[in-house]
PDB file of N, CA and C in Angstrom:
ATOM      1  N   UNK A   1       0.819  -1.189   0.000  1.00  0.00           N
ATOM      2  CA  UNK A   1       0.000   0.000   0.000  1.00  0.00           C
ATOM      3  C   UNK A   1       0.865   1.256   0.000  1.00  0.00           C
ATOM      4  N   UNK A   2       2.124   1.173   0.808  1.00  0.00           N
ATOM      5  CA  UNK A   2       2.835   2.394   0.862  1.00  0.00           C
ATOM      6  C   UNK A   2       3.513   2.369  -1.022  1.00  0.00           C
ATOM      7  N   UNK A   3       3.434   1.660  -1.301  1.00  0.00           N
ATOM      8  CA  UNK A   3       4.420   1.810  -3.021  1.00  0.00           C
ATOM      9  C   UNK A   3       3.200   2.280  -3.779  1.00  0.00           C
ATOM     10  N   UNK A   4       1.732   2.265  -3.738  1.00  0.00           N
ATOM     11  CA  UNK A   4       0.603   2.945  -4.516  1.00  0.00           C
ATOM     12  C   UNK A   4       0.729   4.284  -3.996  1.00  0.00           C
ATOM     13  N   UNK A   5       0.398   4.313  -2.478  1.00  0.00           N
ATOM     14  CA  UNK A   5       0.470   5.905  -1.761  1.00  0.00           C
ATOM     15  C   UNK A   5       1.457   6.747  -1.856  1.00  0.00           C
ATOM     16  N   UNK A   6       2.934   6.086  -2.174  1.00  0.00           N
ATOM     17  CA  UNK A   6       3.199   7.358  -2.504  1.00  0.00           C
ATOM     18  C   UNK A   6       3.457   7.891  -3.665  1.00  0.00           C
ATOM     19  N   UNK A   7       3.721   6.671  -4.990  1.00  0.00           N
ATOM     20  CA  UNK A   7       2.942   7.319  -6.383  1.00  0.00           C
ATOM     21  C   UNK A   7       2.256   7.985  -6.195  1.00  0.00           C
ATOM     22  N   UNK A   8       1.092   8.175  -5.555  1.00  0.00           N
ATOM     23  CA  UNK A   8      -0.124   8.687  -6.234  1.00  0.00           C
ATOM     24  C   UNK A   8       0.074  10.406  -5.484  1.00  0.00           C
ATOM     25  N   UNK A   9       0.610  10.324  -4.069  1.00  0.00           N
ATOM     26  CA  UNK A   9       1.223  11.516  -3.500  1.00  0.00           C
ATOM     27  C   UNK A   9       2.031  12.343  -4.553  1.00  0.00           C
ATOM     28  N   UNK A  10       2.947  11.558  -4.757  1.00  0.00           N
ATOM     29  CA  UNK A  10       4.103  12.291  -5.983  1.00  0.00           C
ATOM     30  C   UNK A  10       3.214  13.208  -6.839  1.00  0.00           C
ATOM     31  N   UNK A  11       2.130  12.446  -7.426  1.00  0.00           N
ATOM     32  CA  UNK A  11       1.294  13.393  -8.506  1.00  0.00           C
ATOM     33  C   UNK A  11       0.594  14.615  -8.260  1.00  0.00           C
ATOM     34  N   UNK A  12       0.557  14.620  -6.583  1.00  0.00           N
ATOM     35  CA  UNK A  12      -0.193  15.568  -6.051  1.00  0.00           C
ATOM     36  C   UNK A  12       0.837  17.002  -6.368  1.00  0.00           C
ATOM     37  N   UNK A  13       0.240  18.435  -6.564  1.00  0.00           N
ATOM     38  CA  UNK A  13       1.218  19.312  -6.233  1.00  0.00           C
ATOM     39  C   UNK A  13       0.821  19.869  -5.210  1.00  0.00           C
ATOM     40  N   UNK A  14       0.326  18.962  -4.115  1.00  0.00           N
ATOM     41  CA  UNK A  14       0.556  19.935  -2.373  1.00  0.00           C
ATOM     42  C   UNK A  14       0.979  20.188  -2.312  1.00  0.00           C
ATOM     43  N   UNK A  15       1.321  21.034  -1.500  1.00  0.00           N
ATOM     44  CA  UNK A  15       2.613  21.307  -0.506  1.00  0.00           C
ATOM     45  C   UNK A  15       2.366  20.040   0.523  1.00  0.00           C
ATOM     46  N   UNK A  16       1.573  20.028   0.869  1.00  0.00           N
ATOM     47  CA  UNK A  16       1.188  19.014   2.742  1.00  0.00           C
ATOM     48  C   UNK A  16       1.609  17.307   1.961  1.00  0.00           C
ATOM     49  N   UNK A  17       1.838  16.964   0.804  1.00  0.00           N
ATOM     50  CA  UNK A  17       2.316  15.916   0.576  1.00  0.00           C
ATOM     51  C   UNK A  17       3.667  15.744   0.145  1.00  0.00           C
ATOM     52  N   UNK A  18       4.540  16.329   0.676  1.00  0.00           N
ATOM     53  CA  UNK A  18       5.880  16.480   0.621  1.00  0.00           C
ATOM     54  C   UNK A  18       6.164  15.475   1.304  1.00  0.00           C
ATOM     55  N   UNK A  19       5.635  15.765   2.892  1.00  0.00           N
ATOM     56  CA  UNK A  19       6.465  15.192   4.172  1.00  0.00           C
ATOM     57  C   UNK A  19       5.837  13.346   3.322  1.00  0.00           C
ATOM     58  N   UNK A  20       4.795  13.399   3.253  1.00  0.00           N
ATOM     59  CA  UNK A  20       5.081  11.549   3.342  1.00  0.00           C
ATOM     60  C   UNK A  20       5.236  11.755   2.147  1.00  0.00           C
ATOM     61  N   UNK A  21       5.599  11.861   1.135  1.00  0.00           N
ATOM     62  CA  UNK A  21       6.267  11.752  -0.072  1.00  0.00           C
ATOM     63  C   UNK A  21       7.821  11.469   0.441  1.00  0.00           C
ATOM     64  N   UNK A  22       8.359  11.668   1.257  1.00  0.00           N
ATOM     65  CA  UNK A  22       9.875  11.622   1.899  1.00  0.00           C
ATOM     66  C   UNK A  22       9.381  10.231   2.640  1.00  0.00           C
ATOM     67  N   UNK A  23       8.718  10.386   3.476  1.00  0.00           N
ATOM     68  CA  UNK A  23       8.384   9.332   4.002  1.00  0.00           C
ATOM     69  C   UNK A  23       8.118   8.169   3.601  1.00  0.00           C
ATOM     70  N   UNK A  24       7.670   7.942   2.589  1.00  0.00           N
ATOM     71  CA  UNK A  24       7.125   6.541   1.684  1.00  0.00           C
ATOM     72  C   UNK A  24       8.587   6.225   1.350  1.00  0.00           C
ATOM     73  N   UNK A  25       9.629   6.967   0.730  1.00  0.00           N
ATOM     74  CA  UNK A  25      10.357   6.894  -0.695  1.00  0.00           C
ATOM     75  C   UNK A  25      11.102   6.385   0.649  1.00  0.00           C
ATOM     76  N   UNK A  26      11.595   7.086   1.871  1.00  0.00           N
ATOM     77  CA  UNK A  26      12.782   6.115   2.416  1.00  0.00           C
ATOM     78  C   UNK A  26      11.837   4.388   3.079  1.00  0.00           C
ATOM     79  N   UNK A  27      10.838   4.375   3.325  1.00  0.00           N
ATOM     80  CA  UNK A  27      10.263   3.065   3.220  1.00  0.00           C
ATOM     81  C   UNK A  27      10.518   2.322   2.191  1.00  0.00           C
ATOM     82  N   UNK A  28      10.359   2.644   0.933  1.00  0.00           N
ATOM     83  CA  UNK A  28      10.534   2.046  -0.089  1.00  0.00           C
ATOM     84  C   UNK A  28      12.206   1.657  -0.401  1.00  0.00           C
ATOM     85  N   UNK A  29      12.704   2.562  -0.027  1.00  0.00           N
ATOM     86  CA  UNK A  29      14.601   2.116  -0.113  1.00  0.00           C
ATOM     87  C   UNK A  29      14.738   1.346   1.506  1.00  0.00           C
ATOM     88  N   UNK A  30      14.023   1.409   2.386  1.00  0.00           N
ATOM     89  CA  UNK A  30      14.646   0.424   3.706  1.00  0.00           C
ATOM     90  C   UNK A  30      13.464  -1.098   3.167  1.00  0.00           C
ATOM     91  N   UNK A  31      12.946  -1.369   2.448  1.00  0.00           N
ATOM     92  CA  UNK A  31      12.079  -2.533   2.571  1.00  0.00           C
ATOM     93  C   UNK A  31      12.844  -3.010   1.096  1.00  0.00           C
ATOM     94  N   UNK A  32      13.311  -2.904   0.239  1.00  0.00           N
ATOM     95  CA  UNK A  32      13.340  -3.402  -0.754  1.00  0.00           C
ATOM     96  C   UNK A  32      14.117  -4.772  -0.325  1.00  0.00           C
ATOM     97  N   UNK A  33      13.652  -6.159  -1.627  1.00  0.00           N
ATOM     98  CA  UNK A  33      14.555  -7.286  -1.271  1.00  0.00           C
ATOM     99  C   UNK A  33      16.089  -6.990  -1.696  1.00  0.00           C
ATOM    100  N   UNK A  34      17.305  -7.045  -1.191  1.00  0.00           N
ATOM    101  CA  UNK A  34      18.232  -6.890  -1.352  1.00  0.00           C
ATOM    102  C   UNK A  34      19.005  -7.935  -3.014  1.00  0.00           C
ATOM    103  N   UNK A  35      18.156  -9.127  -2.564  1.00  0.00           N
ATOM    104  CA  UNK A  35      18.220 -10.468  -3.257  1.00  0.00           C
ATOM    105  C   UNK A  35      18.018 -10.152  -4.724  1.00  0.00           C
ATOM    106  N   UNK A  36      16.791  -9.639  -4.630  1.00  0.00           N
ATOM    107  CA  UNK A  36      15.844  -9.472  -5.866  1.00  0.00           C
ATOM    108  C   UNK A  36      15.619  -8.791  -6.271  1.00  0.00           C
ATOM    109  N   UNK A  37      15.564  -7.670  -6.026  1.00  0.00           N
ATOM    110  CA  UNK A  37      14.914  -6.389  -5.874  1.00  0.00           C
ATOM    111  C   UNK A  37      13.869  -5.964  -5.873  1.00  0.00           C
ATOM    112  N   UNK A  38      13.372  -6.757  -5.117  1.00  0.00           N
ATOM    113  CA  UNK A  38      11.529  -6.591  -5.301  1.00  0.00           C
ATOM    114  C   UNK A  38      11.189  -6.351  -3.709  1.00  0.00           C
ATOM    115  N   UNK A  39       9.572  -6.043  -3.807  1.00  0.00           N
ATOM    116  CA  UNK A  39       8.998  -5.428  -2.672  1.00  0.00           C
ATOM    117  C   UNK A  39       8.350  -6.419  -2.983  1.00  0.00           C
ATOM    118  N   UNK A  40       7.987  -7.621  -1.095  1.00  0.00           N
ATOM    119  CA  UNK A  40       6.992  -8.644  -1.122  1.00  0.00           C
ATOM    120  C   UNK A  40       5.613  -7.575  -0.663  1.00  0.00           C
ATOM    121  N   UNK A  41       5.340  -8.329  -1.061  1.00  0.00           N
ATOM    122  CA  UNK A  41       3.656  -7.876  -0.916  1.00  0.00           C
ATOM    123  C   UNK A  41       2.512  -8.886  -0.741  1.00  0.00           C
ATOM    124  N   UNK A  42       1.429  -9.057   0.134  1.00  0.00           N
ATOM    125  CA  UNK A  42       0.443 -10.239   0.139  1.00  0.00           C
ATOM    126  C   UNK A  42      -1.120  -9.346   0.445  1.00  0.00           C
ATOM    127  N   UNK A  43      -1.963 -10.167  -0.119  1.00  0.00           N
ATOM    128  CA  UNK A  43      -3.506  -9.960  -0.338  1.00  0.00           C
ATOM    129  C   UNK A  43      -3.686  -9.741   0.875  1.00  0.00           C
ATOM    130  N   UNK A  44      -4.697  -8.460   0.984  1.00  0.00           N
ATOM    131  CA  UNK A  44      -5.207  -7.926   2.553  1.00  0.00           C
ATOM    132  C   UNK A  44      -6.643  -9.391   2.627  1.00  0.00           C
ATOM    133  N   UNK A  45      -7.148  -9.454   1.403  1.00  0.00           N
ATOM    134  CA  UNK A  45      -8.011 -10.166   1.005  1.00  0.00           C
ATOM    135  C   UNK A  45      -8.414 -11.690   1.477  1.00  0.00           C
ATOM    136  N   UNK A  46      -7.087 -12.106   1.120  1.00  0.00           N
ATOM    137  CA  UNK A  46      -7.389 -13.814   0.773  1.00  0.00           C
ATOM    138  C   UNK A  46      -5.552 -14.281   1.101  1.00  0.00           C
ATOM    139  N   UNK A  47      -5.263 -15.201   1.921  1.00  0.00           N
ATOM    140  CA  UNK A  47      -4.275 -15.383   1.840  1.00  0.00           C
ATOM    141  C   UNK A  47      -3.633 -16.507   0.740  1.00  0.00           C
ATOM    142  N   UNK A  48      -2.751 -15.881   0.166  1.00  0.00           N
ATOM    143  CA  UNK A  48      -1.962 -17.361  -1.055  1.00  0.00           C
ATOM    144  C   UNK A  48      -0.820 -17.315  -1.037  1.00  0.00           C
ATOM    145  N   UNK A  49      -0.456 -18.310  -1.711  1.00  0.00           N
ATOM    146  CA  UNK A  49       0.767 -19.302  -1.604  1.00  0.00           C
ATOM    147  C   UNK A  49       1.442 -17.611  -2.014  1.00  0.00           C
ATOM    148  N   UNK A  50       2.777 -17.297  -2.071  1.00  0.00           N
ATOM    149  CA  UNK A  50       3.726 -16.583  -2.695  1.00  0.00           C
ATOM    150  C   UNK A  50       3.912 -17.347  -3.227  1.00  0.00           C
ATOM    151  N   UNK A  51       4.283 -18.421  -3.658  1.00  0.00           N
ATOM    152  CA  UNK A  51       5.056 -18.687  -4.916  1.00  0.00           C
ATOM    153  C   UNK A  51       4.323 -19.317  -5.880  1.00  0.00           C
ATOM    154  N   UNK A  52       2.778 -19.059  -5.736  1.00  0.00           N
ATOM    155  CA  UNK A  52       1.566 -19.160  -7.025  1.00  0.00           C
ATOM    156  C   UNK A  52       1.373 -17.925  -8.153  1.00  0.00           C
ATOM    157  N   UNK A  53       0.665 -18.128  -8.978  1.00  0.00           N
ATOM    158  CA  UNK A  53       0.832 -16.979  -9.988  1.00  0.00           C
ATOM    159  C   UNK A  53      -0.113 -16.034  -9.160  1.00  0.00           C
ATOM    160  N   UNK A  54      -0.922 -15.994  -8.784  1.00  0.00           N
ATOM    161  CA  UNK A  54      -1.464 -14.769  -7.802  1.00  0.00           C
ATOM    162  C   UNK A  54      -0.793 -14.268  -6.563  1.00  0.00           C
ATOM    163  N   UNK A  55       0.320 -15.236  -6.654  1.00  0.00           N
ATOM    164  CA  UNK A  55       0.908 -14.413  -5.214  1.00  0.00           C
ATOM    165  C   UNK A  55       2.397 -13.814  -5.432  1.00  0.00           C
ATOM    166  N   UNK A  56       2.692 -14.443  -6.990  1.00  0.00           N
ATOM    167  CA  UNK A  56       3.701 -13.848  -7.856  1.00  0.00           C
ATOM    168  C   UNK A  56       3.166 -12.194  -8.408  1.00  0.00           C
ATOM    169  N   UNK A  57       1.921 -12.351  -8.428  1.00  0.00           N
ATOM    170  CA  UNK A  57       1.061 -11.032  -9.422  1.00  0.00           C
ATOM    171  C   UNK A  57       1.034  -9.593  -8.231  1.00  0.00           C
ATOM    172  N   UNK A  58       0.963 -10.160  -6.606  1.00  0.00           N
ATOM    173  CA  UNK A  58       0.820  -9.217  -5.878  1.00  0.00           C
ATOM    174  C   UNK A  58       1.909  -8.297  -5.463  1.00  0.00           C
ATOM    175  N   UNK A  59       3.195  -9.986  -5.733  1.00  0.00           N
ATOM    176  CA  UNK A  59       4.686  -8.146  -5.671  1.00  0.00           C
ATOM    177  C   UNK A  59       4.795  -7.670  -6.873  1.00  0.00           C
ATOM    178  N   UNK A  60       4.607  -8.391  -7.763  1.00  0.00           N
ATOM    179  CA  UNK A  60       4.907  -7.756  -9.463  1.00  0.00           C
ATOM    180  C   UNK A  60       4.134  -6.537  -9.209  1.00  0.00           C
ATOM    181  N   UNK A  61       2.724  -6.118  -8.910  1.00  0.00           N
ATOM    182  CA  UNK A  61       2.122  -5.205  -8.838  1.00  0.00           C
ATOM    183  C   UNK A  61       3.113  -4.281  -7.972  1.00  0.00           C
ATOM    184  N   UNK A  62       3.340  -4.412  -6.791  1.00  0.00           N
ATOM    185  CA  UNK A  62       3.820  -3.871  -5.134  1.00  0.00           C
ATOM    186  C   UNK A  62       5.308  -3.346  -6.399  1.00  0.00           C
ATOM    187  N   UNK A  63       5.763  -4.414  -6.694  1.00  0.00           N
ATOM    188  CA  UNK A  63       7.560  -3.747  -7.570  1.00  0.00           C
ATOM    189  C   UNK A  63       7.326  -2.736  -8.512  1.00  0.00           C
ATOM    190  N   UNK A  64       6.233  -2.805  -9.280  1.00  0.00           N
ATOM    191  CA  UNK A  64       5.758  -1.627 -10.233  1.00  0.00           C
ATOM    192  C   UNK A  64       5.543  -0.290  -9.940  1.00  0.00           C
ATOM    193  N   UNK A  65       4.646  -0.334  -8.805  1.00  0.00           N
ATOM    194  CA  UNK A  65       4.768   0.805  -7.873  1.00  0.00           C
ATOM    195  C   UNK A  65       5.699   1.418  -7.150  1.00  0.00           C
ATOM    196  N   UNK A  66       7.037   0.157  -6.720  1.00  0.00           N
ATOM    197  CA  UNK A  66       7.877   0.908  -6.058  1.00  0.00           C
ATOM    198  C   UNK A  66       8.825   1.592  -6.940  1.00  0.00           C
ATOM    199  N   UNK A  67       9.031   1.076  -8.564  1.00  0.00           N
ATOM    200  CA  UNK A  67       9.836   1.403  -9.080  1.00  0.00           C
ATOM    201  C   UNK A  67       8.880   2.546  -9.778  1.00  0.00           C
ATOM    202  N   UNK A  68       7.804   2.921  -9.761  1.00  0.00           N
ATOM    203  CA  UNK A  68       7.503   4.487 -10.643  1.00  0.00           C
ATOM    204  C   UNK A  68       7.476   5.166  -9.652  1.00  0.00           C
ATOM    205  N   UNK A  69       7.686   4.834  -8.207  1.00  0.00           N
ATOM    206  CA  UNK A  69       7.534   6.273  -6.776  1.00  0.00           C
ATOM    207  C   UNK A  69       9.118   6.653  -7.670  1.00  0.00           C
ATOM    208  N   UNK A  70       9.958   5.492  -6.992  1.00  0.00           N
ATOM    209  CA  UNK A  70      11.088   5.984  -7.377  1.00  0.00           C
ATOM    210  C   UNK A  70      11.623   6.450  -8.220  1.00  0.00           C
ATOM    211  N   UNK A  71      11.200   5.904  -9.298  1.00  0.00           N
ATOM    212  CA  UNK A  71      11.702   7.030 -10.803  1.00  0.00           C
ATOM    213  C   UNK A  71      11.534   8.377 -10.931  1.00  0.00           C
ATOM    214  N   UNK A  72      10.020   8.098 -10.510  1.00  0.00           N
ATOM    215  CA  UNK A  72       9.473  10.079 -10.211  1.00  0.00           C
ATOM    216  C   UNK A  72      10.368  10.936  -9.406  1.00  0.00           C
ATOM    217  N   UNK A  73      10.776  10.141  -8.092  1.00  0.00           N
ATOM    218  CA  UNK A  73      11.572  11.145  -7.290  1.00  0.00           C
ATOM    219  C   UNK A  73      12.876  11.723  -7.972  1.00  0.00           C
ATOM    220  N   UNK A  74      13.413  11.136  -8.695  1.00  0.00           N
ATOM    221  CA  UNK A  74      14.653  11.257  -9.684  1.00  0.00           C
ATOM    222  C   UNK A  74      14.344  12.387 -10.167  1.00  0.00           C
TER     223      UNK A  74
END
């Protein structure tokens, strides 16, 4: 949720979304997998396997997001 929130912050031109715009982006650089480089992520929903194609689909989503917060901040 924090790799959607703070995309979607970034787009904002607040001012008042600065601070967690800082805030998300160093979450997003202290959580990343070192291994992989991916952000795990699991269904608030339904719990599944991680290593099924729906539980492959939920970091693919979670990594997509972390990598356009981060690009933006660039």
């Amino acid at each position: 949720m924090v790799r959607r929130t703070t995309f979607v912050l970034q787009s904002s031109a607040a001012a008042r979304a600065q601070a967690p715009v800082k805030r998300g982006l160093a979450w997003l650089v202290s959580h990343q997998d070192p291994a992989s480089g991916t952000w795990f992520a699991a269904s608030l929903n339904k719990q599944r396997d991680p290593a099924s194609d729906a539980g492959k689909f939920m970091s693919d989503a979670a990594t997509a997001y972390a990598v356009l917060a981060l690009t933006k901040a660039q």
